[in-house]
Protein backbone atom coordinates (compact mmCIF):
# COMPACT_ATOMS: atom_id res chain seq x y z
CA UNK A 1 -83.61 -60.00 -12.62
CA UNK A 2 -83.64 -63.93 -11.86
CA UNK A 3 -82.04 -62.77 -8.89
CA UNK A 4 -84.10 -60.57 -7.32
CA UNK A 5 -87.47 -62.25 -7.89
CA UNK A 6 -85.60 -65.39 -5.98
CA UNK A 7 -84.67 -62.65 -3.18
CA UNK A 8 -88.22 -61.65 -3.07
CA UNK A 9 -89.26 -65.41 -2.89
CA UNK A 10 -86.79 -65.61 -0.04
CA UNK A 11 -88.11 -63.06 2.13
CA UNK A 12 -91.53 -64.06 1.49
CA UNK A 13 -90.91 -67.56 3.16
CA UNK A 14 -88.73 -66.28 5.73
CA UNK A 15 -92.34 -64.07 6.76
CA UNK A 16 -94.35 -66.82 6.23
CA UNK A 17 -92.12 -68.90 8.79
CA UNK A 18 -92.39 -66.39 11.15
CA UNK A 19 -96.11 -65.80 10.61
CA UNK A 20 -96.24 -69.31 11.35
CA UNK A 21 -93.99 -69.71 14.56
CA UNK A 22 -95.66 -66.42 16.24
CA UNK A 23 -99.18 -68.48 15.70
CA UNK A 24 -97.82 -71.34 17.80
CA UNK A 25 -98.19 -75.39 16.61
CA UNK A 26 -100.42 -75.35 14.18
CA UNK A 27 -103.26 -77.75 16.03
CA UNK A 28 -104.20 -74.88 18.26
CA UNK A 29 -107.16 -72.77 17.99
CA UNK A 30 -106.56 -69.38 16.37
CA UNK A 31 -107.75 -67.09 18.89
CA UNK A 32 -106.75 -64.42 16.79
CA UNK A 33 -109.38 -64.75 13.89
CA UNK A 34 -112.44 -63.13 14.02
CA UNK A 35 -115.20 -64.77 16.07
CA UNK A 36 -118.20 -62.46 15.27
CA UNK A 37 -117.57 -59.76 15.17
CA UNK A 38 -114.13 -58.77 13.71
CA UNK A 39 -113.08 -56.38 16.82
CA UNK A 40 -109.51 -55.85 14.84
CA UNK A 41 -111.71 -53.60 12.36
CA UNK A 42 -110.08 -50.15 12.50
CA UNK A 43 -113.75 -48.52 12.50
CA UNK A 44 -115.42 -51.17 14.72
CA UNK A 45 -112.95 -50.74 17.79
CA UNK A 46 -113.58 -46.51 17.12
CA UNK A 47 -117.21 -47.06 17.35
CA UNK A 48 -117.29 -49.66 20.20
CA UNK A 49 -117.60 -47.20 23.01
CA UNK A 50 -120.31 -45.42 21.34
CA UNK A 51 -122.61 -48.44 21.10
CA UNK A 52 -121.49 -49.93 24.86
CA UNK A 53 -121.90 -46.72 26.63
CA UNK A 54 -125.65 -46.81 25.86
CA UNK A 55 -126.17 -49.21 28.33
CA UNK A 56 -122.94 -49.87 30.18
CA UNK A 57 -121.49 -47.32 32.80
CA UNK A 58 -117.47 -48.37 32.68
CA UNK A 59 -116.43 -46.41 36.04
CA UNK A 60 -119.83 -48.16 37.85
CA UNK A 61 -118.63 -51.56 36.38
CA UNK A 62 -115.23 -51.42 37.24
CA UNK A 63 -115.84 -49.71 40.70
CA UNK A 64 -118.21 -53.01 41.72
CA UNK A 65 -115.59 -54.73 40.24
CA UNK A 66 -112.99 -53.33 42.66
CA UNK A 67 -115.55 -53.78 45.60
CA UNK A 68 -115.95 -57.44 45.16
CA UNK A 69 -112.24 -58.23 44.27
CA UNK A 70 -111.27 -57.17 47.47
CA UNK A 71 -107.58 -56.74 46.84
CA UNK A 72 -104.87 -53.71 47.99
CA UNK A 73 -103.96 -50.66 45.61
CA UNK A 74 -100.38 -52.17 45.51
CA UNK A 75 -102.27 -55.13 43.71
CA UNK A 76 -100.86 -55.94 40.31
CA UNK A 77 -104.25 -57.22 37.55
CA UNK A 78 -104.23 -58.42 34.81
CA UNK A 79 -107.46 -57.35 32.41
CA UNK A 80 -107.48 -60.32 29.95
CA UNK A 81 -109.41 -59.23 26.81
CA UNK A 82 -109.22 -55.60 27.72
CA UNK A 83 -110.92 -54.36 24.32
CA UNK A 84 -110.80 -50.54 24.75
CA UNK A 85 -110.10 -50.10 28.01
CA UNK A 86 -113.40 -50.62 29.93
CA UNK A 87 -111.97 -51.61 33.05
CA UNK A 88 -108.06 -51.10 32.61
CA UNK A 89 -108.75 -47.45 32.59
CA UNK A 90 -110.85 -47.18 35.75
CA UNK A 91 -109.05 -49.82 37.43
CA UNK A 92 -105.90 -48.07 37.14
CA UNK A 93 -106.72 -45.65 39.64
CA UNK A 94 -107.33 -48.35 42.15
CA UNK A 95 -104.14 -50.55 41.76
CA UNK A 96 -100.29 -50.67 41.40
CA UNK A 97 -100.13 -51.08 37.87
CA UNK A 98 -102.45 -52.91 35.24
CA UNK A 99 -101.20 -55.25 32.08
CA UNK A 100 -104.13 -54.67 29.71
CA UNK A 101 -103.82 -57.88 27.30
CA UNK A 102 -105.97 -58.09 23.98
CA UNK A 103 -105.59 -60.11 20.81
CA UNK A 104 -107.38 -57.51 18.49
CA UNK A 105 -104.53 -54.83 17.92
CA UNK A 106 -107.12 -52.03 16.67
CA UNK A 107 -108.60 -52.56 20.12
CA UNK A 108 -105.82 -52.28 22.18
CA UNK A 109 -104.37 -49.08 20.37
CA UNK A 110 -107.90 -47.46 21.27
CA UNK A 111 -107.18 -48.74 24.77
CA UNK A 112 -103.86 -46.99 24.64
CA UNK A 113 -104.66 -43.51 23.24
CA UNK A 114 -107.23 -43.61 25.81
CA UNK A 115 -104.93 -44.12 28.95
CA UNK A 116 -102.70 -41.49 27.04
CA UNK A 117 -105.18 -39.12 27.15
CA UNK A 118 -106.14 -39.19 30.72
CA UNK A 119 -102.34 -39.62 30.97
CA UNK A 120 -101.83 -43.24 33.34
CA UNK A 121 -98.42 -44.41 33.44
CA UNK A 122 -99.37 -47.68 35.18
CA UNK A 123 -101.17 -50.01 32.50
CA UNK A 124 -98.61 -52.28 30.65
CA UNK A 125 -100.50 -53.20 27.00
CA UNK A 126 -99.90 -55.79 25.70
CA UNK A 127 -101.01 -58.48 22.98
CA UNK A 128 -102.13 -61.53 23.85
CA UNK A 129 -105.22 -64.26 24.32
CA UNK A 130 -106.13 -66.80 26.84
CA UNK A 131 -104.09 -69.06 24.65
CA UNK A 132 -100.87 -66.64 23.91
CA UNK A 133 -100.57 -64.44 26.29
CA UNK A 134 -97.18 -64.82 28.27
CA UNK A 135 -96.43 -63.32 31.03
CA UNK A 136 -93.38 -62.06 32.03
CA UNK A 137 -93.51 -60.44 35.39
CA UNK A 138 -94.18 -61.58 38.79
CA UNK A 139 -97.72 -63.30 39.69
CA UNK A 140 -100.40 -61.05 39.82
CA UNK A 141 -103.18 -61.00 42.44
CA UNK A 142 -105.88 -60.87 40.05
CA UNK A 143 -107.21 -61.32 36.60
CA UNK A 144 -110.16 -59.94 35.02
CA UNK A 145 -111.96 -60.63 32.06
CA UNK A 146 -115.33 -58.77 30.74
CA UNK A 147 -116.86 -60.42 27.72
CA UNK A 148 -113.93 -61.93 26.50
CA UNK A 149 -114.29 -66.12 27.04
CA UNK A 150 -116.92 -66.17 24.54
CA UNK A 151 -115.02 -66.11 21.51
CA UNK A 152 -113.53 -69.94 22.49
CA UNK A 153 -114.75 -72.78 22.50
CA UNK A 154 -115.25 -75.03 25.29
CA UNK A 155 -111.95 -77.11 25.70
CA UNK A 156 -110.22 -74.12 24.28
CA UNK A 157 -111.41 -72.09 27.27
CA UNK A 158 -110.33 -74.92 29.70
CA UNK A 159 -106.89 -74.07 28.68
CA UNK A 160 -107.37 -70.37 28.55
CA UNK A 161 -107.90 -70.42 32.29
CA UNK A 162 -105.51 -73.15 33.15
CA UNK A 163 -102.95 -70.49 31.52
CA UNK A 164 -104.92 -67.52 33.67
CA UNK A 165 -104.75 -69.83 36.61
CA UNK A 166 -100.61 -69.83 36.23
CA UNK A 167 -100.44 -66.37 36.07
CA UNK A 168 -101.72 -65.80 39.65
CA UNK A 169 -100.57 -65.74 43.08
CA UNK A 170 -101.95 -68.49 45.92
CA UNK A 171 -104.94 -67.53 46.23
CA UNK A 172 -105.14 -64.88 43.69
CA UNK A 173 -108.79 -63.80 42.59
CA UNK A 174 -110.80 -63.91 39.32
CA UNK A 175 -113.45 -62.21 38.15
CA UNK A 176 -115.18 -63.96 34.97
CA UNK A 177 -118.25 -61.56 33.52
CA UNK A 178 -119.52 -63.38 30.28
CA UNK A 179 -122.71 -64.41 28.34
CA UNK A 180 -123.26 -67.60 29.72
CA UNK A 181 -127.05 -69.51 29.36
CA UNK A 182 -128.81 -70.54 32.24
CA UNK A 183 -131.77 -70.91 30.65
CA UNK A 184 -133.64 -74.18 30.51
CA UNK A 185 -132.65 -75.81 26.85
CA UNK A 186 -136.28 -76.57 25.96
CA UNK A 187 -137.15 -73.21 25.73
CA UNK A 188 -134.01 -72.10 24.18
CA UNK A 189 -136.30 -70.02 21.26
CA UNK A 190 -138.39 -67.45 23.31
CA UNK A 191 -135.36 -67.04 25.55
CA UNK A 192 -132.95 -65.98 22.38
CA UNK A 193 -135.73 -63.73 21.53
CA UNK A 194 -135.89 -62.20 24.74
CA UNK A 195 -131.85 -61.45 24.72
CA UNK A 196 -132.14 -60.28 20.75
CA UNK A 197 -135.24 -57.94 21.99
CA UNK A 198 -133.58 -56.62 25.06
CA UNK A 199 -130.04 -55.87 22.99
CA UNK A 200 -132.25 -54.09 20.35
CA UNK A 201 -133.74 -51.70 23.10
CA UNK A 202 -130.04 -51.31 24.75
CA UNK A 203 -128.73 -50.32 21.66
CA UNK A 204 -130.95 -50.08 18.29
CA UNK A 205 -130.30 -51.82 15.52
CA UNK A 206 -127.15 -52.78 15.89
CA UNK A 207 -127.97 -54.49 18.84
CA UNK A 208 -130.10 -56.77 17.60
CA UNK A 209 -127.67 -57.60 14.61
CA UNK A 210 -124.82 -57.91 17.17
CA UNK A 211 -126.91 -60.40 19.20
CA UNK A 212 -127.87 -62.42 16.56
CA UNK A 213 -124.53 -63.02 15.40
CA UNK A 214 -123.70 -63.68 18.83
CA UNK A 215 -125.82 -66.41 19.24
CA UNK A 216 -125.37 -67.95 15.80
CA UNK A 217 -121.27 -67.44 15.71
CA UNK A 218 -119.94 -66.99 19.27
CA UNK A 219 -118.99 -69.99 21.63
CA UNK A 220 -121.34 -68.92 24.88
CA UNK A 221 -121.68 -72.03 26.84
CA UNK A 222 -124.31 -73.41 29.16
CA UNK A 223 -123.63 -72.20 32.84
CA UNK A 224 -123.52 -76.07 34.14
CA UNK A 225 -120.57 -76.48 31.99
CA UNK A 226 -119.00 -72.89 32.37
CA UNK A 227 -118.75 -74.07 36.29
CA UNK A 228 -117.37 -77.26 35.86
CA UNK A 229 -114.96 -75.39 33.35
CA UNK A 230 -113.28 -73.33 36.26
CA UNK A 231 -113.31 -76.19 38.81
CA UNK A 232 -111.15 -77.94 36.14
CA UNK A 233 -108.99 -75.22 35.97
CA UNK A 234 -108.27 -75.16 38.91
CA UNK A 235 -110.37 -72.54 40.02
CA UNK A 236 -112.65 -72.48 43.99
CA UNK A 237 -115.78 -70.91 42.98
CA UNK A 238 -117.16 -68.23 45.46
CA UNK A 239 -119.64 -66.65 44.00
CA UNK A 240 -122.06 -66.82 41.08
CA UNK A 241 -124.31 -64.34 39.90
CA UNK A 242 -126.97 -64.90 36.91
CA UNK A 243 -128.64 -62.39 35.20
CA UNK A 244 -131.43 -62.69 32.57
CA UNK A 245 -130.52 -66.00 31.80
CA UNK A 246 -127.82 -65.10 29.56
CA UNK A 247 -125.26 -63.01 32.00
CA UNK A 248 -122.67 -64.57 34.45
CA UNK A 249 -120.22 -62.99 36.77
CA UNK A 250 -118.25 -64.84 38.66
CA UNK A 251 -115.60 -64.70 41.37
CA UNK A 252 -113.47 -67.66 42.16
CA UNK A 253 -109.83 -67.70 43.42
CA UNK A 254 -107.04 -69.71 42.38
CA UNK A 255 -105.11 -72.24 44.18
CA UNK A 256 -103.45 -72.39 47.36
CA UNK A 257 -99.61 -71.68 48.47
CA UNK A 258 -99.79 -76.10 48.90
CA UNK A 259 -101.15 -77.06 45.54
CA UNK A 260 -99.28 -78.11 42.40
């Protein structure tokens, strides 16, 4: 009996360990915990269309996206943060094959009964972060991300697209749609209202509850420091569009053939 309960004590470490390794050294962020919202939640990521598609039209968003990216269909992308599939799904029908990356596993298996269903064979899923995420394959010649930056903090999104930047061609484009605040600081308290309001009529009451946790929990930045952020990344900045004072999409492209 001794025996077994020290075989059981065994294995238990030997999971632990591995736990531990897959996690990385243990002074970086954990990009995997919930920030939020806890987008791993079985029921969450089945409802998460529902709620979106009140006021988001996927195909629109990822057809502008497409438009402004300006790249071949025998482009490779890479949708960092792909939750269920917003973009990977449309965007497969554009390019040569998509690697649709997300740290939330309940997410991504929505993602991929999705592109089942409408039965792609050119999205690659797998999971990853800004801070995990390796990739394996050739440079791509662009990365996306929708809504995803938020849930790190500053210097923790530095690195996240330092990693992106290394994952791209010379030149390669991004495209970088996020709650960022471009509001002016001293009226930071009628402009949350305004976002809370507006998110309440998008979507009801969840809305509102999801943008106050947003705004109390998430790591949106300022949109001074969100610039600076890709310049130290390496990133050119070519275009920046604000909306509302809390939405930023931007397009930038990634270094050149002669930089390090």
């Amino acid at each position: 009996m001794k025996g077994v309960r020290k075989m059981d004590i065994d294995c238990y470490w030997d999971y632990a360990r591995a736990l531990v390794e897959s996690r990385g050294p243990a002074w970086r962020y954990d990009e995997t915990k919930p920030c939020g919202a806890n987008f791993n939640n079985f029921f969450l990521a089945r409802v998460y269309d529902t709620y979106h598609r009140r006021f988001r039209d996927y195909k629109r968003e990822t057809g502008q996206i497409v438009e402004l990216l300006g790249i071949a269909p025998s482009a490779t992308v890479i949708d960092m943060g792909c939750g269920t599939g917003a973009f990977a799904i449309h965007a497969a029908e554009h390019y040569r094959k998509v690697y649709a990356v997300d740290v939330a596993r309940a997410m991504l298996n929505r993602a991929r009964r999705k592109a089942r269903r409408a039965g792609l064979g050119n999205i690659e899923f797998r999971r990853g972060g800004f801070l995990t995420y390796e990739h394996p394959d050739d440079p791509v010649d662009a990365v996306v991300s929708v809504m995803a930056l938020h849930h790190l903090p500053d210097f923790w999104k530095l690195v996240g697209l330092h990693r992106l930047a290394s994952m791209l061609r010379p030149n390669g484009r991004l495209y970088l749609s996020d709650v960022v605040f471009s509001f002016d600081g001293a009226r930071y308290e009628p402009c949350i209202r305004q976002f809370i309001q507006k998110m309440s009529l998008d979507m009801g009451p969840e809305g509102r509850a999801a943008s106050e946790t947003h705004v109390r929990e998430e790591y949106s930045t300022c949109h001074w420091i969100m610039e600076g952020i890709l310049k130290k990344a390496g990133f050119q900045i070519d275009d920046v569009n604000y909306t509302n004072e809390f939405l930023a999409r931007s397009q930038a492209q990634g270094r050149t053939e002669s930089e390090p």
